[in-house]
N, C-alpha and C. Protein backbone atom coordinates (compact mmCIF):
# COMPACT_ATOMS: atom_id res chain seq x y z
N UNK A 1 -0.71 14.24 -7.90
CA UNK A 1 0.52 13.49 -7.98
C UNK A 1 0.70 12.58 -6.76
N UNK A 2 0.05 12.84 -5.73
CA UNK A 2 0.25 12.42 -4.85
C UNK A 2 -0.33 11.03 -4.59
N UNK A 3 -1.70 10.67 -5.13
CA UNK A 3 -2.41 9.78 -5.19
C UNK A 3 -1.46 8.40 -6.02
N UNK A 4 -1.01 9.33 -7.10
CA UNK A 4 0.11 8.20 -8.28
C UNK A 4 1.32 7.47 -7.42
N UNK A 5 1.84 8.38 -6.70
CA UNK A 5 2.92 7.61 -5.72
C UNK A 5 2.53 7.22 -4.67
N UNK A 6 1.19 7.57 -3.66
CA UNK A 6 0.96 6.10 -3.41
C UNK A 6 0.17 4.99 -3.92
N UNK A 7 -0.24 4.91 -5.03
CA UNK A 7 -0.62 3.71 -5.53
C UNK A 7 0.79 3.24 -6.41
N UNK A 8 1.86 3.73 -6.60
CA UNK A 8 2.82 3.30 -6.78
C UNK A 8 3.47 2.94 -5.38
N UNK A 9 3.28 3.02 -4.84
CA UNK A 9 4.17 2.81 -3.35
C UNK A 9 3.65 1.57 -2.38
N UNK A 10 2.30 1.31 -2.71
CA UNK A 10 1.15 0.56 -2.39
C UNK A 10 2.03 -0.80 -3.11
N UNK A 11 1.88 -0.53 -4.55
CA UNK A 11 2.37 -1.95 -5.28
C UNK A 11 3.62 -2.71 -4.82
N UNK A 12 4.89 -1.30 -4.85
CA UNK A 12 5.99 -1.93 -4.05
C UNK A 12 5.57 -2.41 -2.76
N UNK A 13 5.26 -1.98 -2.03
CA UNK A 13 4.74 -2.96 -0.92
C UNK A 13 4.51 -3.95 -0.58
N UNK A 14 3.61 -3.77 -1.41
CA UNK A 14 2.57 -5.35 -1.44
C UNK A 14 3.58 -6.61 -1.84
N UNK A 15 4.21 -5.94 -3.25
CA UNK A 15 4.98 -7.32 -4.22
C UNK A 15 6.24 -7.26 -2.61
N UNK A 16 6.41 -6.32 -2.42
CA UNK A 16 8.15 -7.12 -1.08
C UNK A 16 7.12 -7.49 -0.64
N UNK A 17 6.26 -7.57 0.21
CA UNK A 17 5.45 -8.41 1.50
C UNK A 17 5.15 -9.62 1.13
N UNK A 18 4.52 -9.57 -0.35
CA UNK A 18 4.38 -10.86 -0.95
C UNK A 18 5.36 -11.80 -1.23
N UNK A 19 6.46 -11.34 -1.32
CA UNK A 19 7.56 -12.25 -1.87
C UNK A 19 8.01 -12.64 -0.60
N UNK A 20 8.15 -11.99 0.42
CA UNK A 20 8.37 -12.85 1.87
C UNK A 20 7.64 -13.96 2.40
N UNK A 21 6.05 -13.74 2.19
CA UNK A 21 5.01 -14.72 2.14
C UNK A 21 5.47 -16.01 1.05
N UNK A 22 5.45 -15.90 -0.13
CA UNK A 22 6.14 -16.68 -0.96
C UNK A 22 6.93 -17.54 -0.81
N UNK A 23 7.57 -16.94 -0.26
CA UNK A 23 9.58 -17.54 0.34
C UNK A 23 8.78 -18.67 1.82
N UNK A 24 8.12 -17.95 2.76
CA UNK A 24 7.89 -18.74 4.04
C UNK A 24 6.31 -19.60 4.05
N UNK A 25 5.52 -18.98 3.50
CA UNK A 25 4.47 -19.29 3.44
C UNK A 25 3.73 -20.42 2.20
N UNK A 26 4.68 -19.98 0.95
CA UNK A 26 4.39 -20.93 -0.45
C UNK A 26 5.98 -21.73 -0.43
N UNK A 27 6.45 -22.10 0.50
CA UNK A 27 7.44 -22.73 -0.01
C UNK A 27 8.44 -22.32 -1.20
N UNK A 28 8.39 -20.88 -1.64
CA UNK A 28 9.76 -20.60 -2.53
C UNK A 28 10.74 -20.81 -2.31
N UNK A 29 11.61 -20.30 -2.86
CA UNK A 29 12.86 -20.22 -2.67
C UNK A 29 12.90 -18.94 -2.15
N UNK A 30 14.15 -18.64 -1.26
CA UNK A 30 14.70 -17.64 -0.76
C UNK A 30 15.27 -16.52 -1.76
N UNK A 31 15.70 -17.03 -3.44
CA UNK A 31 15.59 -15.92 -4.25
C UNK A 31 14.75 -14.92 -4.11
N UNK A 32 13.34 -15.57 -4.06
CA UNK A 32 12.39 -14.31 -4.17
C UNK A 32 12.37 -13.11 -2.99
N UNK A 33 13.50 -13.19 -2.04
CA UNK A 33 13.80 -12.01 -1.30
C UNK A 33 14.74 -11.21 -1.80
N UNK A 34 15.20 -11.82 -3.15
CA UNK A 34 16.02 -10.34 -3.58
C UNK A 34 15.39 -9.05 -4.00
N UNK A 35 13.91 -9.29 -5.16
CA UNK A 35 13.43 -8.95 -5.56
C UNK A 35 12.41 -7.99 -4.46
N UNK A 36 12.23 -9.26 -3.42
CA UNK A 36 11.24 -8.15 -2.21
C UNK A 36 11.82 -7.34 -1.27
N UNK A 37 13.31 -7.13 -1.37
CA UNK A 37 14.04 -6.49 -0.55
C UNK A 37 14.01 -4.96 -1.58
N UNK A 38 14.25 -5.19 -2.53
CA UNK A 38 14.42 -4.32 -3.15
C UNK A 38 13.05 -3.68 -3.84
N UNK A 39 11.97 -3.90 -3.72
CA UNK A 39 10.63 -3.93 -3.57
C UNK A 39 10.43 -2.91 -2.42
N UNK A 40 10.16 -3.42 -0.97
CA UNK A 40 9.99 -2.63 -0.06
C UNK A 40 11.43 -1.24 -0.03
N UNK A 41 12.64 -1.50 -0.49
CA UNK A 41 13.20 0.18 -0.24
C UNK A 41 12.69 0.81 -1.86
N UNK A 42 11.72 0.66 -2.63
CA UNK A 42 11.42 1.24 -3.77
C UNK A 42 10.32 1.85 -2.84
N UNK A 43 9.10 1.40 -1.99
CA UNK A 43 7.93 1.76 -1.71
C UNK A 43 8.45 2.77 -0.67
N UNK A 44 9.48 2.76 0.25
CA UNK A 44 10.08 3.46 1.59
C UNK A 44 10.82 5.03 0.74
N UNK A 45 11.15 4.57 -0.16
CA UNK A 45 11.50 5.83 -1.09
C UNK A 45 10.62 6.83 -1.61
N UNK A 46 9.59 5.91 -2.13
CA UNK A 46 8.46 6.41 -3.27
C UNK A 46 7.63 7.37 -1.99
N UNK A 47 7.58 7.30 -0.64
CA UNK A 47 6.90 7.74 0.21
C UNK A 47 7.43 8.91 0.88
N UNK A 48 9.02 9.19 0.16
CA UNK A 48 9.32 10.06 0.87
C UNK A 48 8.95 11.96 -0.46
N UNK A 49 8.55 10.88 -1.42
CA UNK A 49 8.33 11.91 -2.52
C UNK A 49 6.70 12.29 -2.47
N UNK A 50 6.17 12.65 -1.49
CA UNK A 50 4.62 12.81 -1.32
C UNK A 50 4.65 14.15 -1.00
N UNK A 51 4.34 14.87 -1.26
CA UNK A 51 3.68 16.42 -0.76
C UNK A 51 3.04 16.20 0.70
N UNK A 52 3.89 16.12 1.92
CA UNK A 52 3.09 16.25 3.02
C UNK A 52 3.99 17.30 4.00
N UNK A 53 3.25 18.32 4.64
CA UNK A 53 4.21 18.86 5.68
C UNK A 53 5.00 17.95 7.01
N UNK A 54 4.45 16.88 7.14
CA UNK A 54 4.39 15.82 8.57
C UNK A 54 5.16 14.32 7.60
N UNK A 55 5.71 13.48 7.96
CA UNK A 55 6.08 12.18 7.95
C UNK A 55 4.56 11.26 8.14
N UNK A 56 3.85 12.35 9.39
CA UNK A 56 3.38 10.95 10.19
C UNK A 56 1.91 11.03 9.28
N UNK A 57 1.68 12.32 8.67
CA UNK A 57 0.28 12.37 8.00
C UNK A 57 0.83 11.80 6.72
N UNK A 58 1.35 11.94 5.79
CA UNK A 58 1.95 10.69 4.84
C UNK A 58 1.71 9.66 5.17
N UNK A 59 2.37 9.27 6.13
CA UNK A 59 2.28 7.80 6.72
C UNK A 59 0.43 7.39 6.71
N UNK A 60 0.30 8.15 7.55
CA UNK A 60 -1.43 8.07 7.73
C UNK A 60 -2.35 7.93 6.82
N UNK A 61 -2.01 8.55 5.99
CA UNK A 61 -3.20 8.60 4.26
C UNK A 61 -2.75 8.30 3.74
N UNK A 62 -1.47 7.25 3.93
CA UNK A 62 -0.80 6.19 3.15
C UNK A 62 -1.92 4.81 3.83
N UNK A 63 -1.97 4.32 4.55
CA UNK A 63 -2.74 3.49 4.77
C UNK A 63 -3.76 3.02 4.63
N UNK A 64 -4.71 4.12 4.38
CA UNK A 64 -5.88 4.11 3.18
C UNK A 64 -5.49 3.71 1.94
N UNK A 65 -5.19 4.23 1.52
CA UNK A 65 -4.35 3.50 -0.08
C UNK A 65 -3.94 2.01 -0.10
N UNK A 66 -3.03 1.78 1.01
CA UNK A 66 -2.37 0.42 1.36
C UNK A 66 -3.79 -0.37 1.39
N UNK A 67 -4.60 -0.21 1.99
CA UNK A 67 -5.80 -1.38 2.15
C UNK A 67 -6.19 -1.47 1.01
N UNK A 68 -6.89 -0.43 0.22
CA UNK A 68 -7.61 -0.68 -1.00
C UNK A 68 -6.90 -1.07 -1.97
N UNK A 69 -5.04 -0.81 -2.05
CA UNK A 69 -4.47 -1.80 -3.22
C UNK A 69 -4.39 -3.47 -2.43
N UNK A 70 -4.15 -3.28 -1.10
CA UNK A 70 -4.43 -4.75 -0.58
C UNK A 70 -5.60 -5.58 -1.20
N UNK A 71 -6.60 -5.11 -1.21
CA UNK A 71 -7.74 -5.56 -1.73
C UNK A 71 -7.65 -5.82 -3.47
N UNK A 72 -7.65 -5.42 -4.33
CA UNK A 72 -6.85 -5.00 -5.44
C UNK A 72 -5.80 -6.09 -5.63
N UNK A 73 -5.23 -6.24 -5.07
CA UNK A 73 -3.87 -7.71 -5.16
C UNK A 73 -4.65 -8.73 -5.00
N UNK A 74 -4.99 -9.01 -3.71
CA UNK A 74 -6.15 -10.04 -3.45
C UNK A 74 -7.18 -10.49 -4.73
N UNK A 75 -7.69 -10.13 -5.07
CA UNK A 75 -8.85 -9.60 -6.54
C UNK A 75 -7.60 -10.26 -7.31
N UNK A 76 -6.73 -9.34 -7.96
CA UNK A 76 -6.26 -9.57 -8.98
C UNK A 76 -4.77 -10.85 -9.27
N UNK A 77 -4.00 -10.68 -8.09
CA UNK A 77 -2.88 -12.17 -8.21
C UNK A 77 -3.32 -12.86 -7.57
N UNK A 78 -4.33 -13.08 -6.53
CA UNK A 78 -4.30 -13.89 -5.73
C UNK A 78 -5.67 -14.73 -6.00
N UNK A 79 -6.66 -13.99 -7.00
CA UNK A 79 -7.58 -14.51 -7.56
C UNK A 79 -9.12 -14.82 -6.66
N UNK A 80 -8.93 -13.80 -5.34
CA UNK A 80 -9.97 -13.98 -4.39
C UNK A 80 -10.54 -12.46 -4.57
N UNK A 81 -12.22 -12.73 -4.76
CA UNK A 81 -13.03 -11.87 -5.10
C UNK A 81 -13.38 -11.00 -3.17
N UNK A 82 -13.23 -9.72 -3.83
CA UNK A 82 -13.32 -9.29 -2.36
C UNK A 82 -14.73 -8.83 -1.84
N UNK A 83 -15.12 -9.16 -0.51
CA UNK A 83 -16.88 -9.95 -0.32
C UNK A 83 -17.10 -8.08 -0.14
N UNK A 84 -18.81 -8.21 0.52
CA UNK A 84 -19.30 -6.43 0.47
C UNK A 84 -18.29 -5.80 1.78
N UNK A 85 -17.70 -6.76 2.50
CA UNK A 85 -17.44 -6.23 3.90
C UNK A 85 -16.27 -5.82 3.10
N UNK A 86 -15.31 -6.57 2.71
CA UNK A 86 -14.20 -5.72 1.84
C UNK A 86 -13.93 -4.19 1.42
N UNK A 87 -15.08 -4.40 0.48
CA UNK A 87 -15.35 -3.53 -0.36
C UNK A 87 -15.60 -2.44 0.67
N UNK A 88 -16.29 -2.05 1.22
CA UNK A 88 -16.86 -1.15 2.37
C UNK A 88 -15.54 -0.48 3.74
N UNK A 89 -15.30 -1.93 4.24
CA UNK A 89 -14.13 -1.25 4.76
C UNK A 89 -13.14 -0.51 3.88
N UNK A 90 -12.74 -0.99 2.59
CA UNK A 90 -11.60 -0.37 1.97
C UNK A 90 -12.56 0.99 1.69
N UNK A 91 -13.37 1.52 1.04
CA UNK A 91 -14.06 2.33 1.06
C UNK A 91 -14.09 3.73 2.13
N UNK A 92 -14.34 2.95 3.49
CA UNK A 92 -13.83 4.09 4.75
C UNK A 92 -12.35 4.31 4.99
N UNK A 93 -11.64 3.10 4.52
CA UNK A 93 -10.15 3.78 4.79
C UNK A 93 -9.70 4.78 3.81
N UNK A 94 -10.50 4.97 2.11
CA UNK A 94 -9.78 5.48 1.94
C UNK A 94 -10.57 6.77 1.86
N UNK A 95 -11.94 7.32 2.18
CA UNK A 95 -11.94 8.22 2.94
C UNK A 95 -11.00 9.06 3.86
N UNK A 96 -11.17 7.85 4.74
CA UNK A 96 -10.22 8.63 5.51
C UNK A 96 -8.85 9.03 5.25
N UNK A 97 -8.12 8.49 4.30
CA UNK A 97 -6.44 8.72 3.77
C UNK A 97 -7.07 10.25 3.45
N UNK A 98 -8.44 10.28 2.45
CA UNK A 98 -8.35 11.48 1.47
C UNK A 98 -8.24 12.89 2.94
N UNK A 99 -9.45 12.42 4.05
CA UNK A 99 -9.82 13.61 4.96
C UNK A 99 -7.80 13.72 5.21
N UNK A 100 -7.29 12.78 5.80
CA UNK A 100 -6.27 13.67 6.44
C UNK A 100 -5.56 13.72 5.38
N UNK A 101 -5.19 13.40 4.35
CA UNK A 101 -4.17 14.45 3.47
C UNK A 101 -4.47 15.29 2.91
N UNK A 102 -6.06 15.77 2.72
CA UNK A 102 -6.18 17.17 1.71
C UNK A 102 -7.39 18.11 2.96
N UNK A 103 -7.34 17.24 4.07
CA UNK A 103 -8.76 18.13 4.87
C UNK A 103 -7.89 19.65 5.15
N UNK A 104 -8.86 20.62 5.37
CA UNK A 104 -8.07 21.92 5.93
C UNK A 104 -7.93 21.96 7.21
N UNK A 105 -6.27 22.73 6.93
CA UNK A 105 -5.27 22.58 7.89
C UNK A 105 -5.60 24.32 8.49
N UNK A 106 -5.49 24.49 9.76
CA UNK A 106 -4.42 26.07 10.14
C UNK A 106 -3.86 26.34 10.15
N UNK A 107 -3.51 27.70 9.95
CA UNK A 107 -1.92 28.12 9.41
C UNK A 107 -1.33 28.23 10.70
């Protein structure tokens, strides 16, 4: 379950970050910060529903996830194919999300 909310949490993300980019970067309109305001507190929410004992290890093997849907957006709205270095880095991050959210812990 945990994997589902952050690749749900990943998307909210991305779409608020994007819609700020949009607004400053593509010349939108400033509408499109309603939608990304309310975007990023969907993803800040969705993160607090994760099975983790810690905030900060959530946070942490949230970031693995975050790159590889980064990559994933890129690819898919933004229409840029992601090169081997891409692919590879997103690959070790999300290794690493998996080691610290499911590696064994001590009691």
């Amino acid at each position: 379950m945990s994997a589902l909310i952050y690749l749900c949490a990943a998307v909210a993300e991305i779409a608020g970050c994007f819609a700020f980019w949009a607004w400053l970067r593509l010349d939108r309109s400033a509408l499109w910060l309603v939608p990304g305001i309310a975007s990023l507190c969907l993803f800040a929410w969705l993160l607090t529903l994760v099975e983790a004992e810690h905030a900060g290890r959530a946070f942490a093997a949230y970031g693995g996830i975050y790159i590889l849907s980064a990559l994933l957006w890129m690819a898919l709205v933004e229409g840029v194919r992601p090169d081997r270095w891409d692919v590879l880095g997103g690959a070790v991050c999300l290794a690493g999300a998996a080691i610290i959210l499911w590696g064994p812990r001590a009691a």
